[in-house]
PDB file of N, CA and C in Angstrom:
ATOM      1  N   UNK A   1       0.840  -1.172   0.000  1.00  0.00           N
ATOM      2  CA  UNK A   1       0.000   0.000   0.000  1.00  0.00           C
ATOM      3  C   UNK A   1       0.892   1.245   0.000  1.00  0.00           C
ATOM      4  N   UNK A   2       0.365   2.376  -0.901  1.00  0.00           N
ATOM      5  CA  UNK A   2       1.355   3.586  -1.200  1.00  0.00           C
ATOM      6  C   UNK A   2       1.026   4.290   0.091  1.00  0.00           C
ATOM      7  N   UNK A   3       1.803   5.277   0.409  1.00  0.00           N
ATOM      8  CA  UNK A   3       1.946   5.963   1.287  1.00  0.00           C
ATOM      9  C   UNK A   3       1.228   6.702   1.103  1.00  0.00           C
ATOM     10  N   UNK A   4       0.123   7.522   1.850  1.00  0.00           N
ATOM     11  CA  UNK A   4      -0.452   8.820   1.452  1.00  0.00           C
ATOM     12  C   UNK A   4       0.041  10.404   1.472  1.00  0.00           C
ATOM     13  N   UNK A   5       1.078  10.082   2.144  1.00  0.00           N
ATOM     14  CA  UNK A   5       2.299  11.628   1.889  1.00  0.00           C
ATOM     15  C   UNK A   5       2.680  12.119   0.902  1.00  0.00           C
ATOM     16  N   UNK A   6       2.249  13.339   0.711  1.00  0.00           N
ATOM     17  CA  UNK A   6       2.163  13.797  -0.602  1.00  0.00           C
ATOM     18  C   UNK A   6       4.172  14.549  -0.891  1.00  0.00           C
ATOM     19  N   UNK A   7       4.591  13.491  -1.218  1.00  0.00           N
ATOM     20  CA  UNK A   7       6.240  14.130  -0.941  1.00  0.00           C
ATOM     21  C   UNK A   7       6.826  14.735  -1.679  1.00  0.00           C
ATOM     22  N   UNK A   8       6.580  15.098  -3.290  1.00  0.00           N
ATOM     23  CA  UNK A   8       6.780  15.838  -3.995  1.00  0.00           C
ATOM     24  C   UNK A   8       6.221  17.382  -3.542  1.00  0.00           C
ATOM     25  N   UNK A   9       4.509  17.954  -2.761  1.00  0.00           N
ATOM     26  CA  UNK A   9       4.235  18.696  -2.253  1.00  0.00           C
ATOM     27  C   UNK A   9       5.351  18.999  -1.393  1.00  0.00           C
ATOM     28  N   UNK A  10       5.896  18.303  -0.145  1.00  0.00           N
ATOM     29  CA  UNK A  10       6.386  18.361   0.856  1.00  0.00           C
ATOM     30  C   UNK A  10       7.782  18.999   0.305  1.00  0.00           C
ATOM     31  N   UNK A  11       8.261  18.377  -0.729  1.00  0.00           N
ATOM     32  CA  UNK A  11       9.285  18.733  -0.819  1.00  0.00           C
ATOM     33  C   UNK A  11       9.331  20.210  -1.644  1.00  0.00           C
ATOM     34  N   UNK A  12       8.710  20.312  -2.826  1.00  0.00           N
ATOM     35  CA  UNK A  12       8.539  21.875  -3.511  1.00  0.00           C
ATOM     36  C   UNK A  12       8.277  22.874  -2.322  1.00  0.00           C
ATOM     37  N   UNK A  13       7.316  23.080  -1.392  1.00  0.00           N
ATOM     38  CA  UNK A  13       7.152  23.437  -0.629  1.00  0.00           C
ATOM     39  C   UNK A  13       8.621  23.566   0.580  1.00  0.00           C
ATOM     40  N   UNK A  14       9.643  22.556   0.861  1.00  0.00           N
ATOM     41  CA  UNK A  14      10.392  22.731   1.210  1.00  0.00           C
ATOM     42  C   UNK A  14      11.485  24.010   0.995  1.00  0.00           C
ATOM     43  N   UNK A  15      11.571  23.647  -0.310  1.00  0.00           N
ATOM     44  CA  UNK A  15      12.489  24.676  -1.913  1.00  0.00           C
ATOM     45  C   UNK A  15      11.987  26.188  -1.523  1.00  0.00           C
ATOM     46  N   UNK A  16      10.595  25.741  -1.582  1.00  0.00           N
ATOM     47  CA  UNK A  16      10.112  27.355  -1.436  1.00  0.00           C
ATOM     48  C   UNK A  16      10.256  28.235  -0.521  1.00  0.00           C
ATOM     49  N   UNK A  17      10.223  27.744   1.005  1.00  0.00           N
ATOM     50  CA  UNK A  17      10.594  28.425   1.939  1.00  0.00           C
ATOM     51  C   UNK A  17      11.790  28.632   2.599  1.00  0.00           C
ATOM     52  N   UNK A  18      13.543  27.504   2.236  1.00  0.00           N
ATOM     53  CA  UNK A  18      14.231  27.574   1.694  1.00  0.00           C
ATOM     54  C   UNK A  18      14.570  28.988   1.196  1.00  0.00           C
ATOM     55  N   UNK A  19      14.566  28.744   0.004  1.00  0.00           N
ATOM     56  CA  UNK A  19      15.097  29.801  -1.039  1.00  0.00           C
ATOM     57  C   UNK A  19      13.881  30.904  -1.055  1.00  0.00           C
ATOM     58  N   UNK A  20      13.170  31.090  -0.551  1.00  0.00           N
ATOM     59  CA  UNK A  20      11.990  32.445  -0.445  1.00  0.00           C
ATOM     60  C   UNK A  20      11.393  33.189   0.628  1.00  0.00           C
ATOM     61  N   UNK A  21      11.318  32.154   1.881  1.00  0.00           N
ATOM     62  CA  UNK A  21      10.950  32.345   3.100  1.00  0.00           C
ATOM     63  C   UNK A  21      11.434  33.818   3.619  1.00  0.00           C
ATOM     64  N   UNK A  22      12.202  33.978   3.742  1.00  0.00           N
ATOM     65  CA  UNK A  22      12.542  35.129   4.584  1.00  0.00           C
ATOM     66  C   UNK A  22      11.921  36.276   4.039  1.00  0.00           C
ATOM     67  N   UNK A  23      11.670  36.620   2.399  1.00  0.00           N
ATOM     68  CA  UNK A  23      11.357  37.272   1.657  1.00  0.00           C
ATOM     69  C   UNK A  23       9.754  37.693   1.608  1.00  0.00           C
ATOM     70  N   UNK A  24       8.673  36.807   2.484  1.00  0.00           N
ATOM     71  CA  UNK A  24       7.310  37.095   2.280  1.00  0.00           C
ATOM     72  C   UNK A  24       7.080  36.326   3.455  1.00  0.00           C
ATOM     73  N   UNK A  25       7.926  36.009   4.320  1.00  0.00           N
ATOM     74  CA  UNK A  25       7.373  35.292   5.487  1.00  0.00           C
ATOM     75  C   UNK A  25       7.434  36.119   7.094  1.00  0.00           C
ATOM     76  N   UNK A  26       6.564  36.374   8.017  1.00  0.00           N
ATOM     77  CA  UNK A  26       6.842  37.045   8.651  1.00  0.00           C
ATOM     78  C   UNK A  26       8.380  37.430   9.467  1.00  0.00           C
ATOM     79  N   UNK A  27       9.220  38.406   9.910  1.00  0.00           N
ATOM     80  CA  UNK A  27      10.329  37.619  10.140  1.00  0.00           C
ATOM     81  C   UNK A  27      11.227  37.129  11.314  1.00  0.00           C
ATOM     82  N   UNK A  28       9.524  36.456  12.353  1.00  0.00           N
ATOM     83  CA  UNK A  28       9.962  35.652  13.336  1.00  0.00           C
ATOM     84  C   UNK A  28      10.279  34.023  12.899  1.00  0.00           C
ATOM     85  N   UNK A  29       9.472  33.956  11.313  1.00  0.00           N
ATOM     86  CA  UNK A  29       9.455  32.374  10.821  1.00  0.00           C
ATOM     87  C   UNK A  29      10.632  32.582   9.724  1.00  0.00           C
ATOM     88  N   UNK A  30      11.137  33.946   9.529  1.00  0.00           N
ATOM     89  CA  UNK A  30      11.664  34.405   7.711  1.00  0.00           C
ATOM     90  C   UNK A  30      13.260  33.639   8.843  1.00  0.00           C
ATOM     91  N   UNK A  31      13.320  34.144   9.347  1.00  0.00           N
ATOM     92  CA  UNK A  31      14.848  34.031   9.604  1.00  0.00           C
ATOM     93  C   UNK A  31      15.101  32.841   9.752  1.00  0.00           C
ATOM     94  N   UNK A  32      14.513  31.311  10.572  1.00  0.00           N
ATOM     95  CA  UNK A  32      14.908  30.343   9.758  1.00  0.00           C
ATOM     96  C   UNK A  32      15.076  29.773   8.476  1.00  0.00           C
ATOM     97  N   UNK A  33      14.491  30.484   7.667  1.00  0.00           N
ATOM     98  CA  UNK A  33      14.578  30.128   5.927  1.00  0.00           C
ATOM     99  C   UNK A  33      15.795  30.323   5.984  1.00  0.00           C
ATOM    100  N   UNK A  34      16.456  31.803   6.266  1.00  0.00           N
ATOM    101  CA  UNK A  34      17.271  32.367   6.097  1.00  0.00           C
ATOM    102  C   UNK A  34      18.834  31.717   7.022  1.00  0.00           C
ATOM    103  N   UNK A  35      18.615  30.683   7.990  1.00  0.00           N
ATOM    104  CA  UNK A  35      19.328  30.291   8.186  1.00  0.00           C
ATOM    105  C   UNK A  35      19.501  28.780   7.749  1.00  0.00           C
ATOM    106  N   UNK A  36      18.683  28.253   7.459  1.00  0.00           N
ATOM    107  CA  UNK A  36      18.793  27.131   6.312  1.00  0.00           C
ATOM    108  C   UNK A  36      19.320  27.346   5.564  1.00  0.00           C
ATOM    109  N   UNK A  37      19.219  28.827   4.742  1.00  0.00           N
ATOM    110  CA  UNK A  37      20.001  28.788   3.387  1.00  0.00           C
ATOM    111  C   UNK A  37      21.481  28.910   3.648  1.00  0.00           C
ATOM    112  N   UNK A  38      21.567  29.510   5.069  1.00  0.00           N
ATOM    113  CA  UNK A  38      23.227  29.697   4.466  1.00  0.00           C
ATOM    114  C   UNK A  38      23.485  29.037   5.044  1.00  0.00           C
ATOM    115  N   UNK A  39      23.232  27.492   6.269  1.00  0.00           N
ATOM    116  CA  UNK A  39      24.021  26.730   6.436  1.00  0.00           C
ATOM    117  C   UNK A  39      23.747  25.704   4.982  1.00  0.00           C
ATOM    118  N   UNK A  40      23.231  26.004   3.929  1.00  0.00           N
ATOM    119  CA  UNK A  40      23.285  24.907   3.087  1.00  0.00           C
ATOM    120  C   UNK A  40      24.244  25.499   2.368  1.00  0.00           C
ATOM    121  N   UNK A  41      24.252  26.768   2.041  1.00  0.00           N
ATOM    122  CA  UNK A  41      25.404  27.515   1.534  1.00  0.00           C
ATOM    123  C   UNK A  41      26.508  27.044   1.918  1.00  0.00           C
ATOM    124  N   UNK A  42      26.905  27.037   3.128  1.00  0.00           N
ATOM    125  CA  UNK A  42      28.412  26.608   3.645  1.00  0.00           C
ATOM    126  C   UNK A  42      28.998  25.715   3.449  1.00  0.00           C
ATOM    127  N   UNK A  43      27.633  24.501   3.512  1.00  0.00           N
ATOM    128  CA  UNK A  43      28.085  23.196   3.288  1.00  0.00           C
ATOM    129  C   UNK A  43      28.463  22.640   2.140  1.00  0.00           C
ATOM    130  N   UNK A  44      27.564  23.456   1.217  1.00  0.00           N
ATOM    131  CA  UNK A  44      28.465  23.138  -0.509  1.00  0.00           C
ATOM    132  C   UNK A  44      29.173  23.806  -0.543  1.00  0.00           C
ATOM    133  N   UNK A  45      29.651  24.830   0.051  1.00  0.00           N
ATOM    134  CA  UNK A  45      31.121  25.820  -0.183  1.00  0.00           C
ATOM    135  C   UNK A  45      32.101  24.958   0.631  1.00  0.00           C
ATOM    136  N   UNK A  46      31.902  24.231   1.250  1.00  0.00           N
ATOM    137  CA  UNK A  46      33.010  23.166   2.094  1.00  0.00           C
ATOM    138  C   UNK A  46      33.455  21.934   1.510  1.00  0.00           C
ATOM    139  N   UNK A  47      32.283  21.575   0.779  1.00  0.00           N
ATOM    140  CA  UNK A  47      32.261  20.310  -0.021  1.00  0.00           C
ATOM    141  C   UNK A  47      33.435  20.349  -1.025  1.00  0.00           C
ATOM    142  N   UNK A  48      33.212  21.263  -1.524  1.00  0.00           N
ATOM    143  CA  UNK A  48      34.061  21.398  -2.857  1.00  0.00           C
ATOM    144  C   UNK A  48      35.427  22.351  -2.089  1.00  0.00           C
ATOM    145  N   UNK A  49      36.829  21.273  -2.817  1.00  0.00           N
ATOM    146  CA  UNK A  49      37.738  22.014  -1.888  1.00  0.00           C
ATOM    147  C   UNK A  49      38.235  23.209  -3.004  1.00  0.00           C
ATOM    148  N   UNK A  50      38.995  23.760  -2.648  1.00  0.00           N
ATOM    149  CA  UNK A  50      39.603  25.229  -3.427  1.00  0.00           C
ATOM    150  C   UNK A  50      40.733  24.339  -5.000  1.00  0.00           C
ATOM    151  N   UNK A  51      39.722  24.867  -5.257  1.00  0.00           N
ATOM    152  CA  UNK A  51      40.349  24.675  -6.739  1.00  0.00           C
ATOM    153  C   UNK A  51      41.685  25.880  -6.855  1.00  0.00           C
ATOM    154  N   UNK A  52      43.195  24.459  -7.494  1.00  0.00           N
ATOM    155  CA  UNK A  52      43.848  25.409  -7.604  1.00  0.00           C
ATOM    156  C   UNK A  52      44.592  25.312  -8.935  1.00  0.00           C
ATOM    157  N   UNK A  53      44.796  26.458 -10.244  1.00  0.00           N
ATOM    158  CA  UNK A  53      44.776  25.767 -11.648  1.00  0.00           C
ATOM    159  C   UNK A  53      46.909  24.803 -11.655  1.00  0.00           C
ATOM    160  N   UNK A  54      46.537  24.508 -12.310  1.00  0.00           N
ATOM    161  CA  UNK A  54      48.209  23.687 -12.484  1.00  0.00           C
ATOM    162  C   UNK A  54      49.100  24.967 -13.128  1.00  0.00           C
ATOM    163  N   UNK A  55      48.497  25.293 -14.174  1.00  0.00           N
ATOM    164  CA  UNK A  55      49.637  26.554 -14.568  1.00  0.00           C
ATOM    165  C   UNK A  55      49.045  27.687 -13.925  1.00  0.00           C
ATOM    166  N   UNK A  56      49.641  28.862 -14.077  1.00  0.00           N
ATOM    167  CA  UNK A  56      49.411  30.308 -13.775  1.00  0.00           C
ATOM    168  C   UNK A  56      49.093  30.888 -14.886  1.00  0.00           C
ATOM    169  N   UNK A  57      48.216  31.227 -15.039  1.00  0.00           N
ATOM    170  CA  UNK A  57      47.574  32.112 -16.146  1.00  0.00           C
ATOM    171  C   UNK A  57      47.937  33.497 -16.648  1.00  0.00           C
ATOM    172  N   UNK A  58      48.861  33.818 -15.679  1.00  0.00           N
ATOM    173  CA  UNK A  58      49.329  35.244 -15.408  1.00  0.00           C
ATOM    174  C   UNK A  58      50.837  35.199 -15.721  1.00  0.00           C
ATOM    175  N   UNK A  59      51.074  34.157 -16.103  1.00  0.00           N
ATOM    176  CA  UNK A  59      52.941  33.671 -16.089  1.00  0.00           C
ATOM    177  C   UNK A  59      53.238  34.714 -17.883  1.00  0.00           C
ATOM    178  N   UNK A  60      52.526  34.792 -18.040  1.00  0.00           N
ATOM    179  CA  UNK A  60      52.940  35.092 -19.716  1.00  0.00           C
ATOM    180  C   UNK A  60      52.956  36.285 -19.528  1.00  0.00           C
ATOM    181  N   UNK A  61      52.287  37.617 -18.847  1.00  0.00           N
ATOM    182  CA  UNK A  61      52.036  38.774 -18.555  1.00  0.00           C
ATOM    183  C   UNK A  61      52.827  39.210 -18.304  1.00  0.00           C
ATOM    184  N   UNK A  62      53.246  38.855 -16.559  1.00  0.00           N
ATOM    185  CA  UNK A  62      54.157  38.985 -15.631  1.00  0.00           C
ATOM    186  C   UNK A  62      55.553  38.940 -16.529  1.00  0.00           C
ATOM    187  N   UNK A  63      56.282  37.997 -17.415  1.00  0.00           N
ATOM    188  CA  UNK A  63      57.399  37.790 -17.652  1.00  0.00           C
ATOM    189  C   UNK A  63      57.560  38.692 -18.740  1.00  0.00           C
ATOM    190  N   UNK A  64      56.443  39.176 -19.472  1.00  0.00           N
ATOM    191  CA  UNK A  64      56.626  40.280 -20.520  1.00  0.00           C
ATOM    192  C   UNK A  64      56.640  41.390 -19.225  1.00  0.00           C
ATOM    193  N   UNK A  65      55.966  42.181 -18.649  1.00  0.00           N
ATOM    194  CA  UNK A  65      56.503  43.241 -17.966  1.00  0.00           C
ATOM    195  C   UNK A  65      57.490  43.155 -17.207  1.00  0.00           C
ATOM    196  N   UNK A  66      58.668  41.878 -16.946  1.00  0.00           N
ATOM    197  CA  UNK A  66      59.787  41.906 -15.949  1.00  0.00           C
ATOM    198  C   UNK A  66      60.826  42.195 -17.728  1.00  0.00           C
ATOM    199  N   UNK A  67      59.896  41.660 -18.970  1.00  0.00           N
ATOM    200  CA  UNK A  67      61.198  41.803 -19.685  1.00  0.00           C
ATOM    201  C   UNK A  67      60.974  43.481 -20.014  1.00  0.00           C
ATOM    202  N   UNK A  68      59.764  43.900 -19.974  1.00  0.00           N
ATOM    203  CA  UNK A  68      60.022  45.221 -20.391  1.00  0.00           C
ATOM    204  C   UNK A  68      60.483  46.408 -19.953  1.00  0.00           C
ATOM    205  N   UNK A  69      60.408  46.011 -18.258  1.00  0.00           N
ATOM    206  CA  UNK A  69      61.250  46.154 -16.945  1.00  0.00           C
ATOM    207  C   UNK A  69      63.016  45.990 -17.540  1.00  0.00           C
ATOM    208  N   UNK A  70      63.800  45.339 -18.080  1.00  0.00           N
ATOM    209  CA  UNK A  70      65.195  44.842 -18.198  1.00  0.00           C
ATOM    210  C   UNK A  70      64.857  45.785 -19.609  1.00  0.00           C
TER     211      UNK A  70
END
């Protein structure tokens, strides 16, 4: 037997107050939206570590103004 929880509701509805809440919600209830979002914020900003490139992109620049420097 299916569940009668409507979990797609539950969940759009989640999204919405999430990412909107603070914005149209009074803001004794707005400021948890608002702190949901940025601990979800943090946590994908933690997830992913600091990208760092292999070359320097700036190496070609730099060595023309040290030669135009000499």
């Amino acid at each position: 037997m299916r569940s009668k929880l409507p979990i797609g509701f539950l969940f759009l509805l989640s999204v919405v107050f999430i990412g909107f809440g603070d914005q149209f919600l009074p803001p004794v209830i707005g400021r948890y939206s608002f702190q949901a979002r940025s601990s979800i914020d943090q946590l994908l900003v933690n997830v992913i570590p600091n990208w760092q490139p292999k070359t320097n992109p700036h190496r070609r620049t730099e060595d023309a103004i040290r030669d135009v420097k000499n």
